[in-house]
Protein backbone atom coordinates (compact mmCIF):
# COMPACT_ATOMS: atom_id res chain seq x y z
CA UNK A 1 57.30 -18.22 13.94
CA UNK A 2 59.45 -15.43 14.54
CA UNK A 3 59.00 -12.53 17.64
CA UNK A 4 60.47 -9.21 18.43
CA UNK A 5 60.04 -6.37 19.94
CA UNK A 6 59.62 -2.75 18.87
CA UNK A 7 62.08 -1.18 21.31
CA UNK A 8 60.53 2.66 20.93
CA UNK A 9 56.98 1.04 21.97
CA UNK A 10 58.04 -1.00 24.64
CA UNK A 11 57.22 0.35 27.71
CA UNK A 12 58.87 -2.26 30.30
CA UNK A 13 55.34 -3.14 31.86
CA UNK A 14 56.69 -6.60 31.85
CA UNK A 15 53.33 -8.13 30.99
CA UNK A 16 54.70 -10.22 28.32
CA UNK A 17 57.26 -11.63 30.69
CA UNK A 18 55.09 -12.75 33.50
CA UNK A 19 52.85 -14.20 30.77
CA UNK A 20 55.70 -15.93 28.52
CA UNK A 21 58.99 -15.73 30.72
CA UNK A 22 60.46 -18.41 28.37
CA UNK A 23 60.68 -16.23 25.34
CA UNK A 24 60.87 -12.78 26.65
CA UNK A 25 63.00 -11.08 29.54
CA UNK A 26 63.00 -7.72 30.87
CA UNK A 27 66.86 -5.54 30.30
CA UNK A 28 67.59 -4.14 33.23
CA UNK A 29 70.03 -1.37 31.37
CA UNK A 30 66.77 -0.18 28.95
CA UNK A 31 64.24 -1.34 31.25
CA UNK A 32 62.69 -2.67 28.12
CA UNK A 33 61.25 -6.30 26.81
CA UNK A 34 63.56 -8.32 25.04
CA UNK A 35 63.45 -11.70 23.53
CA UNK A 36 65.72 -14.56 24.75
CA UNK A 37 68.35 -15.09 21.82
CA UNK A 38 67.58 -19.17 20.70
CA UNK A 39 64.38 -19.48 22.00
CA UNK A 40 60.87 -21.18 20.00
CA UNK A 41 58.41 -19.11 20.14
CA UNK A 42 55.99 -22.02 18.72
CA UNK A 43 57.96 -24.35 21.45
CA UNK A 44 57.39 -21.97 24.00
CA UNK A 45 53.21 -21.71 23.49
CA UNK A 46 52.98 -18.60 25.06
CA UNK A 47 53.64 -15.88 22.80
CA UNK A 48 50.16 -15.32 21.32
CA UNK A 49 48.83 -14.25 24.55
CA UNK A 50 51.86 -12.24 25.48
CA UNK A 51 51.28 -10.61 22.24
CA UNK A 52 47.49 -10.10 23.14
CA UNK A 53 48.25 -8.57 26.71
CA UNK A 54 51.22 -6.18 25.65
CA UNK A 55 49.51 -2.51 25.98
CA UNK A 56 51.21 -0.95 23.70
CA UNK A 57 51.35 -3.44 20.77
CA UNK A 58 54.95 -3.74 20.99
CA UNK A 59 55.66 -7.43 20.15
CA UNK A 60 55.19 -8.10 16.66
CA UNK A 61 55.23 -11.96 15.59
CA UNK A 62 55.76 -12.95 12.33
CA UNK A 63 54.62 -16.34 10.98
């Protein structure tokens, strides 16, 4: 399963990484959500609900 991040709906709530702080990371230059280059989402286990909690729908998985 694959993750990103739509940069223009981000809004760095950082919801996503105090749910999932394995896969995602906040930028401190954009003050946006990123993913960790390298990292399993499916390893992880957490990226469903960081998906589910991000308030703008800006995480998009892909199976």
């Amino acid at each position: 399963m694959k993750v990103s991040i739509i940069e223009e709906a981000c809004i760095g709530c950082g919801a996503c990484v105090a749910l999932c702080d394995a896969v995602f990371r906040l930028n401190d230059d954009a003050g946006k959500a990123e993913v960790i280059p390298g990292v399993d989402c499916n390893e992880a286990g957490c990226c469903k609900e960081a998906t589910d909690s991000c308030p703008t729908a800006a995480i998009v998985i892909e199976e």
